[in-house]
N, C-alpha and C. Protein backbone atom coordinates (compact mmCIF):
# COMPACT_ATOMS: atom_id res chain seq x y z
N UNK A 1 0.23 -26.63 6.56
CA UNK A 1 0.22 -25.20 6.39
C UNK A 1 -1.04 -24.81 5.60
N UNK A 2 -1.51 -23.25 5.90
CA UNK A 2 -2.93 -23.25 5.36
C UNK A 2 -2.64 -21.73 5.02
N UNK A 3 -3.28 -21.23 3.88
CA UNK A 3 -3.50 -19.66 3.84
C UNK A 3 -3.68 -19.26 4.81
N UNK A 4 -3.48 -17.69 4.74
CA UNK A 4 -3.86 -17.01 5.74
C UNK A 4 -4.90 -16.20 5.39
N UNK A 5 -5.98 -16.48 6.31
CA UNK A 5 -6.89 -16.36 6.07
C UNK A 5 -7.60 -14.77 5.37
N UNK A 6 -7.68 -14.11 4.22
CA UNK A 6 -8.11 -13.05 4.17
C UNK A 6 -6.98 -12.22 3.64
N UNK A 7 -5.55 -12.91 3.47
CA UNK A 7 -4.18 -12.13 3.31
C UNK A 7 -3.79 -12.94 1.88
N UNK A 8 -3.41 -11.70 1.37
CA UNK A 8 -3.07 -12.17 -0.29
C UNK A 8 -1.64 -13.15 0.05
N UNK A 9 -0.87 -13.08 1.18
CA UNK A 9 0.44 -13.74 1.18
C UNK A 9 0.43 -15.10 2.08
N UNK A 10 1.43 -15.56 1.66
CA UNK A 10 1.35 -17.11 2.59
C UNK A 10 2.93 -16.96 3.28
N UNK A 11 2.94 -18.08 4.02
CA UNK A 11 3.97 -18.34 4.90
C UNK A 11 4.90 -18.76 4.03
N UNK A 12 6.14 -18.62 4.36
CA UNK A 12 7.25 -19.41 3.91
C UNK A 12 8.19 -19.48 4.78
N UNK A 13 9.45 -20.68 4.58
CA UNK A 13 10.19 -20.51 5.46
C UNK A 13 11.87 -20.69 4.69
N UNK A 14 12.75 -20.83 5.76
CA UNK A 14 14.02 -20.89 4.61
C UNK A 14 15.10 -21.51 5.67
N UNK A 15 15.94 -22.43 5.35
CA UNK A 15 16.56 -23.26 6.00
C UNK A 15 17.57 -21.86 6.15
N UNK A 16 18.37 -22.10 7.27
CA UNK A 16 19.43 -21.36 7.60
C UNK A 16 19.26 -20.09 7.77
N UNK A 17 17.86 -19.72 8.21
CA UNK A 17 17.35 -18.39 8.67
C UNK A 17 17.78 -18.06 10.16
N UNK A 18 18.09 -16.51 10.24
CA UNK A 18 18.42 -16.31 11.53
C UNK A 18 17.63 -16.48 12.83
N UNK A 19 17.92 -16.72 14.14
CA UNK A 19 16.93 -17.03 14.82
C UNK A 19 16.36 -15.80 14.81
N UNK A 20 16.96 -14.78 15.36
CA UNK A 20 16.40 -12.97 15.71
C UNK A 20 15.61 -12.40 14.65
N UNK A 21 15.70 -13.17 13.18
CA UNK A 21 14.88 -12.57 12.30
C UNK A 21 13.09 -13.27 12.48
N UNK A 22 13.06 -14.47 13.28
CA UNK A 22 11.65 -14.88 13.34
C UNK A 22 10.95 -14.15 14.86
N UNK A 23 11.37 -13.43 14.95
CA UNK A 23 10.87 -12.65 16.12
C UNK A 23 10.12 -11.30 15.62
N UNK A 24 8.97 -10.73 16.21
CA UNK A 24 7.90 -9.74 15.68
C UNK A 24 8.96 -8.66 15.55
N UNK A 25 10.02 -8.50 16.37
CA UNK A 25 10.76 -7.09 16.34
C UNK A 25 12.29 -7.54 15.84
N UNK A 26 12.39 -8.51 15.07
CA UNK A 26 13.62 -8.91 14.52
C UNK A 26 13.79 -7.74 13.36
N UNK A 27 15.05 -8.09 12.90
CA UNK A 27 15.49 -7.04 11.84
C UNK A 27 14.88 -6.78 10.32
N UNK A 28 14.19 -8.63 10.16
CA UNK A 28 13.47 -8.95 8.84
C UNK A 28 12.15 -8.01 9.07
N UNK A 29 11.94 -7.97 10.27
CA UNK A 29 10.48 -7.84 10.26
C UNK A 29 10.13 -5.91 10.62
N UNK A 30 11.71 -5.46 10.88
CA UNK A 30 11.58 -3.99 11.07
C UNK A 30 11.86 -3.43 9.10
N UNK A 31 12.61 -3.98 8.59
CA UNK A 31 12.89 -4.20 6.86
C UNK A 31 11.54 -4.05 6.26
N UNK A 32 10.65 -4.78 6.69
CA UNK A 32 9.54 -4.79 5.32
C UNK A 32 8.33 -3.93 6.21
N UNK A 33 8.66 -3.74 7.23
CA UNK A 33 7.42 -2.65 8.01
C UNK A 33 7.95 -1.06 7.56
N UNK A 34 9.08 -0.97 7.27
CA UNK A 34 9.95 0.47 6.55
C UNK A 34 9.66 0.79 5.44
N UNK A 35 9.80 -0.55 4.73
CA UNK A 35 9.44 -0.47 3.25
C UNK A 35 8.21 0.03 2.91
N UNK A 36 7.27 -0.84 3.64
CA UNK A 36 5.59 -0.93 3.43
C UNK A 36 4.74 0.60 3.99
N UNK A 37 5.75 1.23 4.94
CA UNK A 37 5.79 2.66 5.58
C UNK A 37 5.84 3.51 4.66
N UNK A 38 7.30 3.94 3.73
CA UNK A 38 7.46 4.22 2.54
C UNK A 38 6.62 4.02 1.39
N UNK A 39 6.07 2.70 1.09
CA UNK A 39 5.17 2.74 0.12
C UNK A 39 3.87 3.58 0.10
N UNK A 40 3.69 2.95 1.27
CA UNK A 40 1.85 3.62 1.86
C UNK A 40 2.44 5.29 1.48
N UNK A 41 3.30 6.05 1.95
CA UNK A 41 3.78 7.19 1.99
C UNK A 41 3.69 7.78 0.85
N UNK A 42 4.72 7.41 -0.06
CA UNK A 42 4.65 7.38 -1.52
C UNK A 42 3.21 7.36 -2.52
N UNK A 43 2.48 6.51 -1.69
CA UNK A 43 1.30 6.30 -2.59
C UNK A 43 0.08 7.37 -1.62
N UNK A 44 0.39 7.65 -0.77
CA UNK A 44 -0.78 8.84 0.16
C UNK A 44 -0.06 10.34 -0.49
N UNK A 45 0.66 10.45 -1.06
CA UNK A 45 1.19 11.86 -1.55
C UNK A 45 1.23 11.60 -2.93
N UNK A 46 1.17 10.56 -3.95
CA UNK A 46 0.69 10.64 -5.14
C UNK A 46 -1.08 10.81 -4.79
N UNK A 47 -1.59 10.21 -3.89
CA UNK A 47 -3.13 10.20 -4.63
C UNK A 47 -3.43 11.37 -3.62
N UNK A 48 -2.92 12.26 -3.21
CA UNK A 48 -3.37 13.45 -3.06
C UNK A 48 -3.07 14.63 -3.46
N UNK A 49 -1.78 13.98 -4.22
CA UNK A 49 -1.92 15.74 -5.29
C UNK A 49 -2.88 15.20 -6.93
N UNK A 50 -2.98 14.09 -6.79
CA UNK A 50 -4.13 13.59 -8.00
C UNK A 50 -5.15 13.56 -7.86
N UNK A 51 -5.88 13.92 -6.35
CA UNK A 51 -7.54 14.03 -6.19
C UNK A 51 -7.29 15.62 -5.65
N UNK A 52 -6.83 16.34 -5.65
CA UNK A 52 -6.69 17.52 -5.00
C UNK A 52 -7.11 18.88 -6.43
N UNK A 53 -8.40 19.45 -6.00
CA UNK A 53 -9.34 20.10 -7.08
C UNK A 53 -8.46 21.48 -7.21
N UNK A 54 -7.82 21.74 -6.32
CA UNK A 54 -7.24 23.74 -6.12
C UNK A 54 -6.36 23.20 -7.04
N UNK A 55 -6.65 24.61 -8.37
CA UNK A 55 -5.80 24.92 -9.38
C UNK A 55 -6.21 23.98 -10.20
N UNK A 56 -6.65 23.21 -10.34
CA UNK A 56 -7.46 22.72 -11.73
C UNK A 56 -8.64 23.23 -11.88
N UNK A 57 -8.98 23.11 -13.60
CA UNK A 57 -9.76 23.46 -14.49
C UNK A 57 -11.15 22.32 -13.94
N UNK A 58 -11.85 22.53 -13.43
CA UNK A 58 -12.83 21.85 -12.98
C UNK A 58 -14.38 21.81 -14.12
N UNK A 59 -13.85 22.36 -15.06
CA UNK A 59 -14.70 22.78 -16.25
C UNK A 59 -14.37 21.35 -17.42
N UNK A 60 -13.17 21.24 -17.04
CA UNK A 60 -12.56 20.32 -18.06
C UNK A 60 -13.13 18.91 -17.56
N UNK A 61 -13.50 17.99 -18.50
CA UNK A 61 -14.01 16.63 -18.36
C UNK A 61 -12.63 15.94 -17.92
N UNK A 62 -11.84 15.98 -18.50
CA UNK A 62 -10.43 15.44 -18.55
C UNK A 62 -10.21 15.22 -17.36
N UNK A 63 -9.84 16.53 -16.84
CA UNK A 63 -9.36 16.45 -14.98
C UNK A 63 -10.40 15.70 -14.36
N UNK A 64 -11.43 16.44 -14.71
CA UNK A 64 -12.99 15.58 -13.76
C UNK A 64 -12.41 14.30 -13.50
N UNK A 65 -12.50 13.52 -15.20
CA UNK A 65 -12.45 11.85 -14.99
C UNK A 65 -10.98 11.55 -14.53
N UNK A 66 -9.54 12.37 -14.39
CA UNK A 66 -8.86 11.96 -13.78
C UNK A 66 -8.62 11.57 -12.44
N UNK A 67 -9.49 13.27 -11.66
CA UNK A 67 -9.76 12.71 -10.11
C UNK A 67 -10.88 11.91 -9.86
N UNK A 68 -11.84 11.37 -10.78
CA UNK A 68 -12.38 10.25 -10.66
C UNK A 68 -11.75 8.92 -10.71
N UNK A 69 -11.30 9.12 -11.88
CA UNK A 69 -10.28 7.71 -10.99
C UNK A 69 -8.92 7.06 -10.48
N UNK A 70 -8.76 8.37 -9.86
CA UNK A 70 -7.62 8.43 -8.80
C UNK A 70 -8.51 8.04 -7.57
N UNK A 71 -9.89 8.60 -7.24
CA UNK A 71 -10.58 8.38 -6.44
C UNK A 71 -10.75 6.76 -5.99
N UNK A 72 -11.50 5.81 -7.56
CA UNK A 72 -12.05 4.93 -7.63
C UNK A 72 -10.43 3.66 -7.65
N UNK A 73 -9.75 4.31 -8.11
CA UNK A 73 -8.35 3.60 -8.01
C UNK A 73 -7.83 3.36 -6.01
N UNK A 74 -8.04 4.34 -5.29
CA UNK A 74 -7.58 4.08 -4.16
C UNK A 74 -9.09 3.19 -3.15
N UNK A 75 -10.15 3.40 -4.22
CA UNK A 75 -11.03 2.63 -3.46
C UNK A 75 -11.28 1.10 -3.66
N UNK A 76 -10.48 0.72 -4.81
CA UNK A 76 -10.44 -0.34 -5.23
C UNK A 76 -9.51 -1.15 -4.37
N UNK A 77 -8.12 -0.33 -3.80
CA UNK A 77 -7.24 -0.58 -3.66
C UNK A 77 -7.54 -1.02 -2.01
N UNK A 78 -8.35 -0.65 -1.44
CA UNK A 78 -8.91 -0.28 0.27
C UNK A 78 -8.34 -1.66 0.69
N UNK A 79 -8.67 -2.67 0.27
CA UNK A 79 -8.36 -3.89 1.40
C UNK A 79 -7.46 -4.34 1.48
N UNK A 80 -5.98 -3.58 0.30
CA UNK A 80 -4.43 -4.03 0.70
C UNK A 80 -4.27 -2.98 1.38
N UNK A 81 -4.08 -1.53 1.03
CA UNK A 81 -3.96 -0.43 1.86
C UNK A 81 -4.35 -0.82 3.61
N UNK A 82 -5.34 -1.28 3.99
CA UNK A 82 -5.67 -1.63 5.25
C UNK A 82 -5.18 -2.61 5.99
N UNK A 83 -4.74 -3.93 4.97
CA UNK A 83 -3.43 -4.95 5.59
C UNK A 83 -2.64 -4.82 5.52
């Protein structure tokens, strides 16, 4: 067994696993594509009411450097967001 190549996660396996769950459209694999749906979701509607300028004080340094790095936070973040 070898990393995968470029992916923060590795394989695992587990004795007494269902057969239907090692299948691309098994139930395990509709579970963590829901989840990971939800997250991305969750985290695309936090970092857009946190980079979003209407109704803030754009005078204020404060806000500035907050949507700065709400900005630099989701750009950091780019190469899990994309896997």
């Amino acid at each position: 067994m070898v990393p995968i190549r470029g992916s923060p996660y590795s394989a695992s396996f587990k004795v007494g696993g269902k057969p239907a769950d090692n299948t691309m459209i098994g139930s395990a694999m509709q579970k963590v594509i829901q989840k990971e749906l939800e997250r991305l979701q969750t985290n695309l509607t936090d970092n857009k009411k946190a980079i979003a300028t209407k109704d803030k004080d754009l005078k204020d340094v404060k806000v500035l450097l907050g949507v700065k790095s709400s900005v630099e936070a989701t750009q950091n973040k780019t190469d899990v967001i994309t896997l």
